[in-house]
Protein backbone atom coordinates (compact mmCIF):
# COMPACT_ATOMS: atom_id res chain seq x y z
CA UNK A 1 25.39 -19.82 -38.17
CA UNK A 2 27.24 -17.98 -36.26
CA UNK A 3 25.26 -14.60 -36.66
CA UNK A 4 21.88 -16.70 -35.96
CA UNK A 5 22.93 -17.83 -32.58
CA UNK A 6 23.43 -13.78 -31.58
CA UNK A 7 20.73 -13.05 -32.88
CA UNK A 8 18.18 -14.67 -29.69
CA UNK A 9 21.30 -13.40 -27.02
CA UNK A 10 21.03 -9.66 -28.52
CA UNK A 11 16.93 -9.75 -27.95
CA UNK A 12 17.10 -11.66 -24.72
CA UNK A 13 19.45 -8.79 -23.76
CA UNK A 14 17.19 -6.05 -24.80
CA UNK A 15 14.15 -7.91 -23.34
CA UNK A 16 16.08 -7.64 -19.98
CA UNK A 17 17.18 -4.19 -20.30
CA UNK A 18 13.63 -3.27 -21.22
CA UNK A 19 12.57 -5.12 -17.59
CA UNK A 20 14.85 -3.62 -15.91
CA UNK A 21 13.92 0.24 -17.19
CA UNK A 22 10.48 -0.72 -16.76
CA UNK A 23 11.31 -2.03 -12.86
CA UNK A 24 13.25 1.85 -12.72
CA UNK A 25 10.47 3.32 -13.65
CA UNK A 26 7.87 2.07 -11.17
CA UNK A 27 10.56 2.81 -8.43
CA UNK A 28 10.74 6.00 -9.13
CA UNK A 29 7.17 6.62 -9.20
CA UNK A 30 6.47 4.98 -6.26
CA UNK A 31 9.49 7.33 -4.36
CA UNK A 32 7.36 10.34 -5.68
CA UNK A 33 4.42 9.20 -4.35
CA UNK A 34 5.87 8.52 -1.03
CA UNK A 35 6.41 11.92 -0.29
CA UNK A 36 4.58 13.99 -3.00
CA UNK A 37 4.59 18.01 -2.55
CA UNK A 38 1.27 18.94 -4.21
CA UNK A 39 -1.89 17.79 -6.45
CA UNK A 40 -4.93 18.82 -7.25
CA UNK A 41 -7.43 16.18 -7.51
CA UNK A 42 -10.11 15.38 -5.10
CA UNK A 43 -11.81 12.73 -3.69
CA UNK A 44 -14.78 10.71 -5.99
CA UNK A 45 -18.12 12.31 -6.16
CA UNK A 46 -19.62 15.33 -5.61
CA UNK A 47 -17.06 17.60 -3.92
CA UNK A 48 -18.61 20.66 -4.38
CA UNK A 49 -14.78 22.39 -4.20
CA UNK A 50 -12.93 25.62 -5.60
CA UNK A 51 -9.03 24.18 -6.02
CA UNK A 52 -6.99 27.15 -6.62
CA UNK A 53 -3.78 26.86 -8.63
CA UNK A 54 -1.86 26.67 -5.21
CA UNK A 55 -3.27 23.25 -4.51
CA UNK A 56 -5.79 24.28 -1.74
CA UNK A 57 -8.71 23.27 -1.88
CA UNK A 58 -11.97 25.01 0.04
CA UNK A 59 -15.55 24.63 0.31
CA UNK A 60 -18.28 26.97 1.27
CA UNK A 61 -19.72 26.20 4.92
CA UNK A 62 -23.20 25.24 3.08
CA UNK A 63 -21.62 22.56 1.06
CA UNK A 64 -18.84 21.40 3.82
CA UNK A 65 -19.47 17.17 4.69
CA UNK A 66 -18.25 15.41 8.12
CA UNK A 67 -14.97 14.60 8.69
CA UNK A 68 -14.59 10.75 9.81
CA UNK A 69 -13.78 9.50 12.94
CA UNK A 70 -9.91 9.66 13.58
CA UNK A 71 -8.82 8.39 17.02
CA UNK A 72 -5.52 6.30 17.91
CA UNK A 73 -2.74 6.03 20.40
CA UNK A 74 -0.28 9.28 20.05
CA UNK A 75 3.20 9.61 19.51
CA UNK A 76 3.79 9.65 23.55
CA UNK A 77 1.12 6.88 23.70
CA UNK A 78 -2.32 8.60 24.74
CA UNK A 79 -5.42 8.47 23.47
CA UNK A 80 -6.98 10.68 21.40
CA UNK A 81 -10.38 11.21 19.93
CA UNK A 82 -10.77 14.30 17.08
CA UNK A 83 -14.26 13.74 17.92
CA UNK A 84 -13.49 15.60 21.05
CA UNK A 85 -12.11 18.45 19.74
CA UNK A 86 -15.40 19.63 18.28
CA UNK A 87 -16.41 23.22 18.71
CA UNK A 88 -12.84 23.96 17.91
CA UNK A 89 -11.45 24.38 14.56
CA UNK A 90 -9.44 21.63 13.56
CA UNK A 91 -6.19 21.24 11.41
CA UNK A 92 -5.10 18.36 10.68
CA UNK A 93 -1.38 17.47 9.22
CA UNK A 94 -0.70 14.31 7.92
CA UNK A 95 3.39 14.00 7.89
CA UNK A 96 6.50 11.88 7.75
CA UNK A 97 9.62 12.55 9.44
CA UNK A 98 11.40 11.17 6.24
CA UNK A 99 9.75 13.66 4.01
CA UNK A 100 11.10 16.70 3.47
CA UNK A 101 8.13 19.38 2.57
CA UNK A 102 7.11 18.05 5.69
CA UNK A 103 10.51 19.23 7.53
CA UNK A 104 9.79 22.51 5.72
CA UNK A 105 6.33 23.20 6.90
CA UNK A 106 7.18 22.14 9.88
CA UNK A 107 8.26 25.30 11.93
CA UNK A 108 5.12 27.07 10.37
CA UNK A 109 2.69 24.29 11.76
CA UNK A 110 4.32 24.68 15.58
CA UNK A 111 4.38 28.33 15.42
CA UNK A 112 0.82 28.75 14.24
CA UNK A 113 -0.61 26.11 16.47
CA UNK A 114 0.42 28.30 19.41
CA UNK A 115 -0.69 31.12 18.55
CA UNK A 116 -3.71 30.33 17.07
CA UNK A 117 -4.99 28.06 19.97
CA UNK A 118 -6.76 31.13 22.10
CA UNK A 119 -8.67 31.61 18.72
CA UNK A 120 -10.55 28.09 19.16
CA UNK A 121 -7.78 26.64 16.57
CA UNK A 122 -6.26 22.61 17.97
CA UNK A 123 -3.99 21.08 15.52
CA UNK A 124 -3.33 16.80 15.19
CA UNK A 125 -0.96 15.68 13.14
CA UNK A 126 -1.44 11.93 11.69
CA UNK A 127 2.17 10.85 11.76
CA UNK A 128 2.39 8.06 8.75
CA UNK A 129 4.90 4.96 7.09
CA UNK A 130 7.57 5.77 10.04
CA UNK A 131 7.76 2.39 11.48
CA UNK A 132 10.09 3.31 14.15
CA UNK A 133 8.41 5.85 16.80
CA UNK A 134 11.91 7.39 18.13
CA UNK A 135 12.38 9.24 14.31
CA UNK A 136 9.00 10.92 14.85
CA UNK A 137 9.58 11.94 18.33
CA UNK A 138 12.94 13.65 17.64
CA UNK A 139 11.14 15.46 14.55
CA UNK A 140 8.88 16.79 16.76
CA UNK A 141 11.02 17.85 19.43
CA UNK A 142 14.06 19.30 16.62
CA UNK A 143 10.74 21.63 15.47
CA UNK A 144 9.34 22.60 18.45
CA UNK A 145 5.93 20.49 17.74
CA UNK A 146 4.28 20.70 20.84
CA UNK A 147 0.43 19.46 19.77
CA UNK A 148 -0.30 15.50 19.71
CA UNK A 149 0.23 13.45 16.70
CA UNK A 150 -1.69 10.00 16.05
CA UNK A 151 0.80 7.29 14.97
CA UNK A 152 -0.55 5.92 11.93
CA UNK A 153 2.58 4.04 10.70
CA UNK A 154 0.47 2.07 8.03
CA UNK A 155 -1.69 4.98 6.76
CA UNK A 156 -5.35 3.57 7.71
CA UNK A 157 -6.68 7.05 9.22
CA UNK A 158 -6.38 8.08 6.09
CA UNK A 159 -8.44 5.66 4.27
CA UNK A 160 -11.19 6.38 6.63
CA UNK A 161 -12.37 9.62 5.16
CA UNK A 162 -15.40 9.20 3.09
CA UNK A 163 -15.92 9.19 -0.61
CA UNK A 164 -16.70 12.37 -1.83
CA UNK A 165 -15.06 14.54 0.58
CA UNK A 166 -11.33 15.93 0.22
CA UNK A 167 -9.32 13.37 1.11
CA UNK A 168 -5.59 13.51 1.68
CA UNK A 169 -3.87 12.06 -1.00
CA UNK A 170 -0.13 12.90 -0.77
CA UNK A 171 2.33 13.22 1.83
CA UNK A 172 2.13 16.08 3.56
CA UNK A 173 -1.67 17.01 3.04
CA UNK A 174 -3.52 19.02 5.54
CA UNK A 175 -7.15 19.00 6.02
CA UNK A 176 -9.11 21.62 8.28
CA UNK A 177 -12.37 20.96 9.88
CA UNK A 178 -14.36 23.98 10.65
CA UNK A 179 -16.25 23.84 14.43
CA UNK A 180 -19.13 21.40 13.43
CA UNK A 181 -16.48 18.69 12.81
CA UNK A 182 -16.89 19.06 8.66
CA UNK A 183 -14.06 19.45 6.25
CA UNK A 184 -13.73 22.94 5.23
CA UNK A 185 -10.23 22.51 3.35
CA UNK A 186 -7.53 20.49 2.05
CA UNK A 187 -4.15 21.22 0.99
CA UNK A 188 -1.86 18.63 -0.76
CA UNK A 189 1.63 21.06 -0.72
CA UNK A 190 3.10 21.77 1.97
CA UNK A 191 2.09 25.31 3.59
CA UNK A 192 4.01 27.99 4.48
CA UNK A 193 3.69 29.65 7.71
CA UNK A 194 1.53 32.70 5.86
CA UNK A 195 -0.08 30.32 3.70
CA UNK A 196 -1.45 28.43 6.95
CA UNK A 197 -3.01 31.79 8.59
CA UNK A 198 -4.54 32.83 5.62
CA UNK A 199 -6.29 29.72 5.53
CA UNK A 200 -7.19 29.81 9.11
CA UNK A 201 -8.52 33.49 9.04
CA UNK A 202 -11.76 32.85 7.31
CA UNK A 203 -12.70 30.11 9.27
CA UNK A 204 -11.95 31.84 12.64
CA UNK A 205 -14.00 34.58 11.75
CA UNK A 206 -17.34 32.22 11.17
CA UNK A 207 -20.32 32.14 13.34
């Protein structure tokens, strides 16, 4: 008798052990998703993409689609259209300042974005999921990010890009738009300062 009434304790205990691995395991995944440093897949349909094994994706000028209309209140509270920006190549970070690939990019992003801008180069970041302005603002000014950021804190700019283009899909991503407003890359890692001008060379040097 004795053994029988273990017997439904010692399964109920498993069953709850099994929950709570289970419950562990989505946690987990949903921390590396949160702030995921690279990926390769692209956004539904016809992408017409080369991803290299770096995680960058590009796509030739004939095949390139429009970017989607990202516009929002900034960091410091202005407004800001990307729409405006056209003529001018745009690059376009999407970053946390509780992410750490985006702390190490970072330095890269501000020092290129100066240098770059008498080449017809703006940068926007899409600051996402900080809830709290003040953490984003001290990121910016601990890296010496001087270009405007759209605060996003619930990540809709993101959903706004269109199927079958490259959309960002991890935290950081970057996307580029070439002067006509279309997307001419993505990157889901983040990019070192050499990585970022390599990427940027091609596209300066279009007609």
């Amino acid at each position: 008798m004795s053994a029988a009434r273990r017997t439904p304790q010692s399964r109920h205990t498993r069953s709850g052990r099994a929950v709570l691995l289970s419950a562990g395991a989505v946690t987990a995944a949903l921390a590396l998703t949160a702030c995921a440093s690279g990926g390769t897949s692209g956004g539904s349909g016809n992408t017409n993409y080369i991803t290299g094994s770096d995680g960058v994706a590009t796509v030739k000028k004939a095949d390139r689609k429009s970017g989607p209309q990202l516009d929002g209140e900034t960091l410091e509270g202005k407004q800001l259209d990307v729409t405006d920006l056209k003529g001018k190549i745009v690059v376009l970070n999407i970053w946390g300042s509780w992410c750490p690939p985006c702390r190490a990019e970072a330095p890269g992003f501000a020092k290129v974005s100066k240098e770059s801008k008498a080449q017809g180069v703006e940068f926007v970041g899409i600051n996402t999921r900080d809830t709290d302005r003040a953490p984003a603002k001290e990121f910016e000014k601990n890296f010496g990010v001087t270009y405007p950021s759209l605060y996003d804190p619930m990540g809709k700019l993101m959903l706004r890009f269109p199927k079958g283009t490259l959309n960002p899909q991890s935290i950081p991503s970057t996307v580029v738009l070439d002067r006509d407003g279309k997307i001419a890359v993505r990157s889901l890692t983040a990019l070192s300062e050499e990585k970022l001008r390599s990427i940027l060379k091609p596209l300066i040097a279009e007609k």
